[in-house]
C-alpha atoms as a PDB file:
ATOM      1  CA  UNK A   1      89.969  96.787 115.613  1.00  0.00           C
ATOM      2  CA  UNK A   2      91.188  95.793 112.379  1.00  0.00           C
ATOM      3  CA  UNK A   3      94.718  93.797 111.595  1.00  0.00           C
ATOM      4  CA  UNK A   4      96.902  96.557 110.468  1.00  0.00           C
ATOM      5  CA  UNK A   5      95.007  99.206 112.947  1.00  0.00           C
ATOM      6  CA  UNK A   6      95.964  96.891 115.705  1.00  0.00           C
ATOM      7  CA  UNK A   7     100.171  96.733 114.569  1.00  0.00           C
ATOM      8  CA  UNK A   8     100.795 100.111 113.830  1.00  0.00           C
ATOM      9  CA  UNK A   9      99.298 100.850 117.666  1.00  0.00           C
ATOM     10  CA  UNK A  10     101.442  98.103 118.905  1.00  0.00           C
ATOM     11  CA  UNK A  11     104.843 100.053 116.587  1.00  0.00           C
ATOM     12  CA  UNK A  12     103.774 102.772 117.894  1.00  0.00           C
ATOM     13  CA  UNK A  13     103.437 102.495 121.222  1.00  0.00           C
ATOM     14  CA  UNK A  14     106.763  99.540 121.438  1.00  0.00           C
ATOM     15  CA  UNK A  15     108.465 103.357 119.580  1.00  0.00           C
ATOM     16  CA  UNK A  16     107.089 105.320 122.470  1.00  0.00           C
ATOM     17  CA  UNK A  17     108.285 103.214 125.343  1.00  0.00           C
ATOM     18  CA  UNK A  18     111.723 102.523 123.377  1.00  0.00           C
ATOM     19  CA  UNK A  19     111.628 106.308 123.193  1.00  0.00           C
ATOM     20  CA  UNK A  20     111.545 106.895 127.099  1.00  0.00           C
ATOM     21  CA  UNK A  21     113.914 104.682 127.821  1.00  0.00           C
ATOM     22  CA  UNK A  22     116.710 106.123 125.736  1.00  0.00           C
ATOM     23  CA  UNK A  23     115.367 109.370 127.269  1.00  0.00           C
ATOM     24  CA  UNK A  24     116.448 108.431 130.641  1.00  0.00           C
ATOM     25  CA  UNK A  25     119.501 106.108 130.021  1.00  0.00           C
ATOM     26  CA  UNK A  26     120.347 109.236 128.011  1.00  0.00           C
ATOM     27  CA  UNK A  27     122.013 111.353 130.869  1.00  0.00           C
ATOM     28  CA  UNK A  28     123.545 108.027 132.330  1.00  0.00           C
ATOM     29  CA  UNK A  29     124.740 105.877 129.671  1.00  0.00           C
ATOM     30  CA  UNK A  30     124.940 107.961 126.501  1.00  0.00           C
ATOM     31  CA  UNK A  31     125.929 104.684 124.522  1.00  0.00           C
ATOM     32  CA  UNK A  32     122.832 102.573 125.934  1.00  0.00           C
ATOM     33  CA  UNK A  33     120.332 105.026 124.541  1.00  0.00           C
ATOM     34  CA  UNK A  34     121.733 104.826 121.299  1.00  0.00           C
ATOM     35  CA  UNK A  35     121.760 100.933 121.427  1.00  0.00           C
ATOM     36  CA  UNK A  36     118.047 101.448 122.155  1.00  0.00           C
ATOM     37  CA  UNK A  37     116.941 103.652 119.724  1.00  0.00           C
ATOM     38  CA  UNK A  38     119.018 101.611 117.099  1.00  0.00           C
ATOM     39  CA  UNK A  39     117.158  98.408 118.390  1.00  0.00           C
ATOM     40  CA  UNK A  40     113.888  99.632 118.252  1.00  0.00           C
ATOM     41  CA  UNK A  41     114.354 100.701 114.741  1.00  0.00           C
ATOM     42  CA  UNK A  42     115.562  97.323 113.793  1.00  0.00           C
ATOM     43  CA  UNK A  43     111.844  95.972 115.310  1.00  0.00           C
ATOM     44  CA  UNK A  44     110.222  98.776 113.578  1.00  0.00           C
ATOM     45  CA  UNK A  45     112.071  98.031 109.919  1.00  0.00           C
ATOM     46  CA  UNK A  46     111.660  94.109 110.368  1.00  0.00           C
ATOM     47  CA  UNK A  47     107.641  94.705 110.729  1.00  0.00           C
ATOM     48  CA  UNK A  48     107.512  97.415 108.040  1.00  0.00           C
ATOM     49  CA  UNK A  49     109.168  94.493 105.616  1.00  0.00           C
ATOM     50  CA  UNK A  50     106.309  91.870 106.637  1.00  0.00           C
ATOM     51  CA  UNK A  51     103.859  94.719 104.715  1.00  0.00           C
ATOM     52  CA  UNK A  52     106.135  95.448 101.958  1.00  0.00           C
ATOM     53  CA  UNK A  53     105.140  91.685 100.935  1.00  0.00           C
ATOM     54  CA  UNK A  54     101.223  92.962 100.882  1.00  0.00           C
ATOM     55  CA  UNK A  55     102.440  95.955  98.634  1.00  0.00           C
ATOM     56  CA  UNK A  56     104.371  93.566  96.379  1.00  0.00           C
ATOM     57  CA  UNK A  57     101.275  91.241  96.387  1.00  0.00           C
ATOM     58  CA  UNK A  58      99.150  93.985  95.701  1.00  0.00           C
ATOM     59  CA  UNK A  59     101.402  95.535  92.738  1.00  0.00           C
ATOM     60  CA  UNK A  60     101.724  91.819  91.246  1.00  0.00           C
ATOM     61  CA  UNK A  61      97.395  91.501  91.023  1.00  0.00           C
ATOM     62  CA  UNK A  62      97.373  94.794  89.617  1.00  0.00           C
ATOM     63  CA  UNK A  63      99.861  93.704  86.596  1.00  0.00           C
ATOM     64  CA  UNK A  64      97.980  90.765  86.489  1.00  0.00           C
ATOM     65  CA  UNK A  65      94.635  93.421  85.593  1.00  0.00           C
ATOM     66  CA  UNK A  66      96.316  95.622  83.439  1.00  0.00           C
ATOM     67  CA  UNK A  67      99.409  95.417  80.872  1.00  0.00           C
ATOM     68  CA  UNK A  68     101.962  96.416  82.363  1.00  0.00           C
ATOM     69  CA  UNK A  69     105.576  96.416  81.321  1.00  0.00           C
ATOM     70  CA  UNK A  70     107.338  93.787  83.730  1.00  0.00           C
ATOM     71  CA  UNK A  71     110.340  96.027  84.170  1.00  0.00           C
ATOM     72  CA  UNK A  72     108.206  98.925  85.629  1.00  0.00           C
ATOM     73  CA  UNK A  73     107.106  96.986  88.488  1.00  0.00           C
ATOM     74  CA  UNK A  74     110.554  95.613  89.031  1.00  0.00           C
ATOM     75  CA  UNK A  75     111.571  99.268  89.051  1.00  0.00           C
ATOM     76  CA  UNK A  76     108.764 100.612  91.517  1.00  0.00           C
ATOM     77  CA  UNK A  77     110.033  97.655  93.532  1.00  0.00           C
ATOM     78  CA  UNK A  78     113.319  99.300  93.737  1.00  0.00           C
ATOM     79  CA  UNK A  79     112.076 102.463  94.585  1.00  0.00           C
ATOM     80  CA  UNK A  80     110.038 101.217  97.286  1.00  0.00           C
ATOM     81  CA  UNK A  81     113.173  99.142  98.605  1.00  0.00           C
ATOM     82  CA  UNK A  82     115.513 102.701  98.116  1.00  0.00           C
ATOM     83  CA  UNK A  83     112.826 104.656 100.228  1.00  0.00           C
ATOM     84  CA  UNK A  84     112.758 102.424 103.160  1.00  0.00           C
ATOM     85  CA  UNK A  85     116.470 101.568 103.154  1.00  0.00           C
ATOM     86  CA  UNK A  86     117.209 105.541 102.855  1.00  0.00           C
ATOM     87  CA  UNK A  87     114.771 106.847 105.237  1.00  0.00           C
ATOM     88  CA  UNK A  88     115.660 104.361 108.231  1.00  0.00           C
ATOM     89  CA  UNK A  89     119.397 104.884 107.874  1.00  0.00           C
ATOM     90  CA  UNK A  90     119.439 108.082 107.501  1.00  0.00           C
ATOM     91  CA  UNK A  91     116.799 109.099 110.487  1.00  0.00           C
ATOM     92  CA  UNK A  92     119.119 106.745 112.967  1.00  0.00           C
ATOM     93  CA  UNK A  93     122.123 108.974 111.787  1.00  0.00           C
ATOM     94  CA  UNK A  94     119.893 112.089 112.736  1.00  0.00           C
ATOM     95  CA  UNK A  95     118.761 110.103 115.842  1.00  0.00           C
ATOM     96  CA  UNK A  96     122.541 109.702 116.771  1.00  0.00           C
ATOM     97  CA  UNK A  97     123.912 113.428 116.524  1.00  0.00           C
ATOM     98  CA  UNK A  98     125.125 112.673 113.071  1.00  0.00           C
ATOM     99  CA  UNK A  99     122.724 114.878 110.854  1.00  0.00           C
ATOM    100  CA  UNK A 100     124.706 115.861 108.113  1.00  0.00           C
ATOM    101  CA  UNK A 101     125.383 112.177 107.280  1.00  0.00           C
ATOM    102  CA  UNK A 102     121.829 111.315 107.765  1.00  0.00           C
ATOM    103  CA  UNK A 103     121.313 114.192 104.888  1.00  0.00           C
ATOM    104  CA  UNK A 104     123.627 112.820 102.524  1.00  0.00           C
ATOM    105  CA  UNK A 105     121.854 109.730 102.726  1.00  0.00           C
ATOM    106  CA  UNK A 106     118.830 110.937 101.957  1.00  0.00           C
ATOM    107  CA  UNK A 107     120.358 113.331  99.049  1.00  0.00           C
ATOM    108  CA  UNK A 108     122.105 109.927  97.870  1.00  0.00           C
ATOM    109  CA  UNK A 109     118.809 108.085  98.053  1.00  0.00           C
ATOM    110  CA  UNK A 110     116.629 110.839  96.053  1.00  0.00           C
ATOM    111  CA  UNK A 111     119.476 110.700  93.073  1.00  0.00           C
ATOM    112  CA  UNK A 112     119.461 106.927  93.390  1.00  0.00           C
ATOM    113  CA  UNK A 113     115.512 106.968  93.015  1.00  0.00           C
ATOM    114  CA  UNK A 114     115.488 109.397  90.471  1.00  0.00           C
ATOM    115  CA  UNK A 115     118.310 107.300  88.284  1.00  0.00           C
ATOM    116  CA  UNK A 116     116.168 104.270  88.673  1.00  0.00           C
ATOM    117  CA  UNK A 117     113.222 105.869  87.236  1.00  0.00           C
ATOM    118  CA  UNK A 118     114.908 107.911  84.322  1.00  0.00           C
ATOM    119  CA  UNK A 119     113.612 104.448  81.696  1.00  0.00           C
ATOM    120  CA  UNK A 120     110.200 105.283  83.342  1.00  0.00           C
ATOM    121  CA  UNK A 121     110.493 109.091  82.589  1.00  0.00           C
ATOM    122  CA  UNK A 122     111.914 108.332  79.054  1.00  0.00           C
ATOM    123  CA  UNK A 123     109.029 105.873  77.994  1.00  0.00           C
ATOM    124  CA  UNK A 124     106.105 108.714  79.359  1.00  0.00           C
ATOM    125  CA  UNK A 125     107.796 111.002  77.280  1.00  0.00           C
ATOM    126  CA  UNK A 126     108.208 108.722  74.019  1.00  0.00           C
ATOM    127  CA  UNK A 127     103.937 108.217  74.912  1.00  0.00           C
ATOM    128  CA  UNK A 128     103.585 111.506  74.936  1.00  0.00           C
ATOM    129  CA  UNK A 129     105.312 112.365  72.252  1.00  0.00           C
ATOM    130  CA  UNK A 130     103.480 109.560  69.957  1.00  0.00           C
ATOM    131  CA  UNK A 131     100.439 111.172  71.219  1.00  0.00           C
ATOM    132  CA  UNK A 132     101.397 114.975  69.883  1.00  0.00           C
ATOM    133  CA  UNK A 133     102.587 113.466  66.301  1.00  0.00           C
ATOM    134  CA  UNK A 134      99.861 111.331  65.419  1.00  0.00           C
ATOM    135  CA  UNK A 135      97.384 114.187  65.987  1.00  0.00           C
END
């Protein structure tokens, strides 16, 4: 098998396993199974950041192809970053009992995302406008 085939079966079945043994220090130890679950997200994040380099690496040969404006890619950077940052906090807040919080992450992180990409949003329409004037 392939590199990446090979660590997302490894995630995935480390997640599993972490998974059943929350399950049964759940009943016992309420406070260990949390510890777990937070732990094995930790693991989980710290791997997902060793591909976010490949994405970066990726994004960075593709502006190297075509013109693109250098604060773009620093903004899909962010975006990336906002996704991953949101999504993990807020799913061990749901994980913990605590879904309402884990909502208003999320909710926080979409508004954060789309303030971040309003120059984007402005610039497509200032194209598109060009586009309809010059015609």
């Amino acid at each position: 098998m392939e590199g990446p085939i090979k660590g997302i079966i490894g995630i995935a079945a480390g997640g599993i396993i972490a998974v059943m043994f929350a399950v049964i220090f759940k009943k016992e130890r309420e406070a260990f199974s949390v510890y777990i679950n937070i732990m094995a997200c930790i693991v989980i994040l710290i791997w997902g950041l060793g591909r976010l380099e490949i994405i970066i690496d990726a994004i960075n040969k593709l502006q190297s192809h075509i013109q693109i404006n250098k604060s773009y890619v620093s903004i899909l950077i962010k975006i990336i970053g906002i996704t991953y940052v949101t999504e993990f906090s807020a799913s061990i807040c749901k994980d913990s009992g605590y879904h309402a919080i884990g909502e208003q992450i999320e909710l926080v992180g979409k508004l954060s995302i789309l303030a971040i990409g309003m120059p984007i949003m402005l610039a497509l329409l200032d194209t598109i406008l060009s586009f309809l004037t010059t015609n």
